[in-house]
Protein backbone atom coordinates (compact mmCIF):
# COMPACT_ATOMS: atom_id res chain seq x y z
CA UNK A 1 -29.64 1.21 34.23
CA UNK A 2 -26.96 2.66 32.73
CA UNK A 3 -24.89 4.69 35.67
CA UNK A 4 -22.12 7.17 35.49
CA UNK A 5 -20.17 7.79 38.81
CA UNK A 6 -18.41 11.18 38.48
CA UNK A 7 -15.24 10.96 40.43
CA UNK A 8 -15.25 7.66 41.61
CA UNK A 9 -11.60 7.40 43.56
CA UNK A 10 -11.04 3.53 44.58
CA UNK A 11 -14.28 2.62 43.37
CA UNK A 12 -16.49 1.59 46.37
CA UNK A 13 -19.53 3.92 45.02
CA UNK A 14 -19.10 2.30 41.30
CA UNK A 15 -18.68 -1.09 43.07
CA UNK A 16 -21.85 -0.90 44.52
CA UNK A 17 -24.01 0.82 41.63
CA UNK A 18 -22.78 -1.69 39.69
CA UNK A 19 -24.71 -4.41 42.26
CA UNK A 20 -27.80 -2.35 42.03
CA UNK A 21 -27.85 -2.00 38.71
CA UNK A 22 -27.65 -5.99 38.16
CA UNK A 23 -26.91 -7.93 35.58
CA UNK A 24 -28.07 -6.08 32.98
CA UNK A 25 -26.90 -2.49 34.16
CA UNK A 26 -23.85 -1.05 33.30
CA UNK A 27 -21.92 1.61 35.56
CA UNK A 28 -18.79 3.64 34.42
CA UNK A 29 -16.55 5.10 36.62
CA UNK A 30 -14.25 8.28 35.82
CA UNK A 31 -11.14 9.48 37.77
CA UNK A 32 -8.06 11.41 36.84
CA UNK A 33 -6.27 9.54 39.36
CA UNK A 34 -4.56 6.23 37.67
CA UNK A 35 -3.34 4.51 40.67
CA UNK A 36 -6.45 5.15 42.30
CA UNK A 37 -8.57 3.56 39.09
CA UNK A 38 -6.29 0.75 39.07
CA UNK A 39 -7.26 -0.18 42.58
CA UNK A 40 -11.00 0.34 41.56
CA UNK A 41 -10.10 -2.18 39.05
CA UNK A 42 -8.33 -5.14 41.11
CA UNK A 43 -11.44 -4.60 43.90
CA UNK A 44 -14.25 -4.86 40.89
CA UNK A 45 -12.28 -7.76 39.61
CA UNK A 46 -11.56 -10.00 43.18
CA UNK A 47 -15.62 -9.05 43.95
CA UNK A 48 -16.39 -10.82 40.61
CA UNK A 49 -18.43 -7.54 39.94
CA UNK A 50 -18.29 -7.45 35.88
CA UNK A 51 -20.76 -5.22 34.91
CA UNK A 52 -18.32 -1.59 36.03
CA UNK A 53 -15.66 -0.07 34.34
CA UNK A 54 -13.10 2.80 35.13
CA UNK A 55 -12.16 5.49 32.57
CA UNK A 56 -9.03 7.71 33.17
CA UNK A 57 -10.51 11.32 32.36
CA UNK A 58 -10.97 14.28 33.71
CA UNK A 59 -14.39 14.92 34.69
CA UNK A 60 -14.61 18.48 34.16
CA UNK A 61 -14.44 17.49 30.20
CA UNK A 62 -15.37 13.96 30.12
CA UNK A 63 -18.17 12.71 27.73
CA UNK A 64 -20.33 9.62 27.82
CA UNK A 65 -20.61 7.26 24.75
CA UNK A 66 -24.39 8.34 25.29
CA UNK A 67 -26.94 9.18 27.39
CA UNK A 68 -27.23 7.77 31.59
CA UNK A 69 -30.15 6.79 33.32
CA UNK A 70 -28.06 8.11 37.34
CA UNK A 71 -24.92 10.26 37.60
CA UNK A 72 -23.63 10.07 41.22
CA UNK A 73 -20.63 11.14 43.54
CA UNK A 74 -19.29 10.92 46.34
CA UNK A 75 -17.42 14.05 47.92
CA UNK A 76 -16.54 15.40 44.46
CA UNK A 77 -18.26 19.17 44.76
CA UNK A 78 -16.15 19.79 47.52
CA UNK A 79 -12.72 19.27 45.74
CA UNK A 80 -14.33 21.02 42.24
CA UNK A 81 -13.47 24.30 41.00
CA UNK A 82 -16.84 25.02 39.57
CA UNK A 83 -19.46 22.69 40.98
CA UNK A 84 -22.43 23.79 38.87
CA UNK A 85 -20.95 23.36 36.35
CA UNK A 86 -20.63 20.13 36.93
CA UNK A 87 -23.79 19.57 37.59
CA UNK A 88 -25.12 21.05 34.45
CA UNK A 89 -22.73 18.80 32.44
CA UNK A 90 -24.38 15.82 34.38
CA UNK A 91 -27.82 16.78 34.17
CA UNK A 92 -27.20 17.19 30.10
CA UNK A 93 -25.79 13.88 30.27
CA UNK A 94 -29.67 12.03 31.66
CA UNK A 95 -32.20 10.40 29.99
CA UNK A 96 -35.65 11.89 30.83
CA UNK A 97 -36.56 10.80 34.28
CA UNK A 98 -32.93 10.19 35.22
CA UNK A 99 -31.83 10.38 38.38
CA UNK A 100 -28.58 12.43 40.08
CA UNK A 101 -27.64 11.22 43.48
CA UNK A 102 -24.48 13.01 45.20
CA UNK A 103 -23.16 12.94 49.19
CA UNK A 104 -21.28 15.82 50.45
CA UNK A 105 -19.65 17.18 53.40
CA UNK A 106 -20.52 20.76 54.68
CA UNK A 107 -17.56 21.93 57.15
CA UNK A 108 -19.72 24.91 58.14
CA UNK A 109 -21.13 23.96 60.57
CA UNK A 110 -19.86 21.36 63.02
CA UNK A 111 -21.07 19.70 66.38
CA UNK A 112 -18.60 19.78 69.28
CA UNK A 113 -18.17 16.34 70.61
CA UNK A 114 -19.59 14.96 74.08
CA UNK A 115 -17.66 15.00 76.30
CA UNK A 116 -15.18 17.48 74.92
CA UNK A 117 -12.18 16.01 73.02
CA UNK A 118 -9.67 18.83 71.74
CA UNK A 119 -7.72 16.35 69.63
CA UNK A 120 -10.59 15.73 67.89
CA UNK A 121 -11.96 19.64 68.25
CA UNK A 122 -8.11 20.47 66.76
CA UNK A 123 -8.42 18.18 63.79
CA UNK A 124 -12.03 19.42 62.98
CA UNK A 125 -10.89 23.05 63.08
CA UNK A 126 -7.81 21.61 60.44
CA UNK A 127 -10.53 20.49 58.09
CA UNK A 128 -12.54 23.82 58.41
CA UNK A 129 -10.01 25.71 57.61
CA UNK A 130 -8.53 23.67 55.07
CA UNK A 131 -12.01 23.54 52.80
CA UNK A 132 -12.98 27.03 53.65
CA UNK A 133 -9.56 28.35 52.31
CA UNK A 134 -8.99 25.32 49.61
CA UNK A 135 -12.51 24.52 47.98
CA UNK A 136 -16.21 24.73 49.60
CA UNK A 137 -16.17 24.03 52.99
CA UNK A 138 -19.81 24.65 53.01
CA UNK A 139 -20.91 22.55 49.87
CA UNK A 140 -23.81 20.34 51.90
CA UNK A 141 -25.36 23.66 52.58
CA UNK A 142 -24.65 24.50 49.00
CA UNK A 143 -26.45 21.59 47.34
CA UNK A 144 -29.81 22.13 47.10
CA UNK A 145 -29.78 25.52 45.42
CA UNK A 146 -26.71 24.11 43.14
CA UNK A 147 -28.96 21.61 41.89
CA UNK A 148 -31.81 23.96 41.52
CA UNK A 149 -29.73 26.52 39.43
CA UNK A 150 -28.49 23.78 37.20
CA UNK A 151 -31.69 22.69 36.33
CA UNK A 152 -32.77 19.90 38.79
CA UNK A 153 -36.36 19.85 39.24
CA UNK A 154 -37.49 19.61 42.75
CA UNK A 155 -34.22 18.58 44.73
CA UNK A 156 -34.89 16.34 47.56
CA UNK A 157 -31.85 17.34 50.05
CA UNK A 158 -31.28 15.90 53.61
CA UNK A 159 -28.40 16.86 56.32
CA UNK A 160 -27.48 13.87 58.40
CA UNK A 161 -24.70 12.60 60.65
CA UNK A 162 -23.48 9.56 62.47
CA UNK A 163 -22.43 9.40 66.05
CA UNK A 164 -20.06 7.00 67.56
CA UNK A 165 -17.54 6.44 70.17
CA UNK A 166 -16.24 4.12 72.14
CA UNK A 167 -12.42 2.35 72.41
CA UNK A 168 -13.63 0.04 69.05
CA UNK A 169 -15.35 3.17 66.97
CA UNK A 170 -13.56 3.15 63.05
CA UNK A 171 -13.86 7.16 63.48
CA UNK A 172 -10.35 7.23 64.83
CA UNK A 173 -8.30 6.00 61.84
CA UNK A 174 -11.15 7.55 59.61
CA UNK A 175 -9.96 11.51 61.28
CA UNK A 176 -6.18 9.91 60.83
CA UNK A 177 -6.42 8.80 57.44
CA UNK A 178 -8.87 11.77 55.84
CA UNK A 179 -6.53 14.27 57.76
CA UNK A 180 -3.25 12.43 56.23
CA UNK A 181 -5.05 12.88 52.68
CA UNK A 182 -5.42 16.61 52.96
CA UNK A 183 -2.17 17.13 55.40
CA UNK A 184 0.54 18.36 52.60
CA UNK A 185 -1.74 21.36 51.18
CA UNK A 186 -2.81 21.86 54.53
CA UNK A 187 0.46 22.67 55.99
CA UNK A 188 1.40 24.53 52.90
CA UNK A 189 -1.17 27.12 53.60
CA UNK A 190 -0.10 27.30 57.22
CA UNK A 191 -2.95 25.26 58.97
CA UNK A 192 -1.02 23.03 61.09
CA UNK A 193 0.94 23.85 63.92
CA UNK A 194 4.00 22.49 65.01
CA UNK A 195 2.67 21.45 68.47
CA UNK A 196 -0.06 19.89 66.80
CA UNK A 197 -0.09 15.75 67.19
CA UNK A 198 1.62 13.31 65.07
CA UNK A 199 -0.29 11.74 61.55
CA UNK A 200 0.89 8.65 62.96
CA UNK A 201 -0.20 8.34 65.83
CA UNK A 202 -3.42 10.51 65.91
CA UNK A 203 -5.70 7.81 65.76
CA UNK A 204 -4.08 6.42 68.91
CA UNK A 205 -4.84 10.27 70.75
């Protein structure tokens, strides 16, 4: 197969299509973000994984030498200005009986923890706010009828969740980290408040 990853960051996704698609597939990853490509780059080469490549483009006007046989993302509606269009672009860009397979996160709606935490309640209500005022904070409710307005036949669309906990649970330094990523726009629009915790030592809270 020949796979196009649509926003591919650091390259995990692309990494991993490219494993699927075997020895014979071929998977193409685009980002505009260069340091972010080049670290796609060193992980595809120390994994030995050949068959991937990273293109520096924007995605909003990127072409593909040709037509795909998947277009995926990962958490790239969210951060787009106009996600159907997007879509529409990628569905233009499959073979008949292509596939498009894309993960997003919906900020609308989100389960209080058990027990109650309000460090992490506080840090959820910072990403609501942020995505709601900054992109679509609702995109995973979105998604189905983007995909049926761009032209996606029969949409299959589930809503799912892990829970975790516990002193050795990664979802500490996951909040820490995906909070540090959005943190500078976030404060610029007035979402944090000074007695809010530390970046640095949130995932210790």
């Amino acid at each position: 197969m020949r796979v196009l990853d649509i926003g591919c960051g650091a390259g995990e996704v692309s990494i991993l299509a490219a494993r699927l698609a075997g020895r014979h597939g071929e998977v193409t990853g685009v980002d505009i973000d260069e340091s972010a490509l080049a670290t796609a780059q060193r992980k595809a080469q120390e994994m030995g994984v050949t068959q991937v490549r990273f293109v520096q483009n924007d995605i909003r006007s990127y072409q593909p030498e040709g037509p795909v046989d998947a277009i995926i993302g990962l958490h790239i509606l969210i951060h787009t200005a106009d996600p159907l269009e997007l879509l529409r672009n990628g569905l233009s860009f499959l073979n008949p009986g292509g596939v498009a397979v894309f993960q997003e996160y919906d900020f609308s709606v989100v389960h209080r923890a058990y027990p109650e935490s309000p460090l992490r309640e506080r840090a959820f209500e910072i990403f609501r706010d942020f995505f709601r005022a900054a992109t679509h904070g609702n995109m995973g409710t979105r998604l189905y009828h983007l995909f049926v307005e761009a032209g996606f036949s029969f949409p299959e669309c589930y809503a799912e969740y892990p829970i975790d906990g516990g002193p050795d649970s990664p979802f500490y330094e996951w909040f820490a980290e995906s909070l540090r990523s959005i943190l500078p726009r976030a404060e610029s629009l007035g979402l944090v408040r000074s007695e809010d915790p530390g970046i640095d030592t949130l995932a210790e809270g």
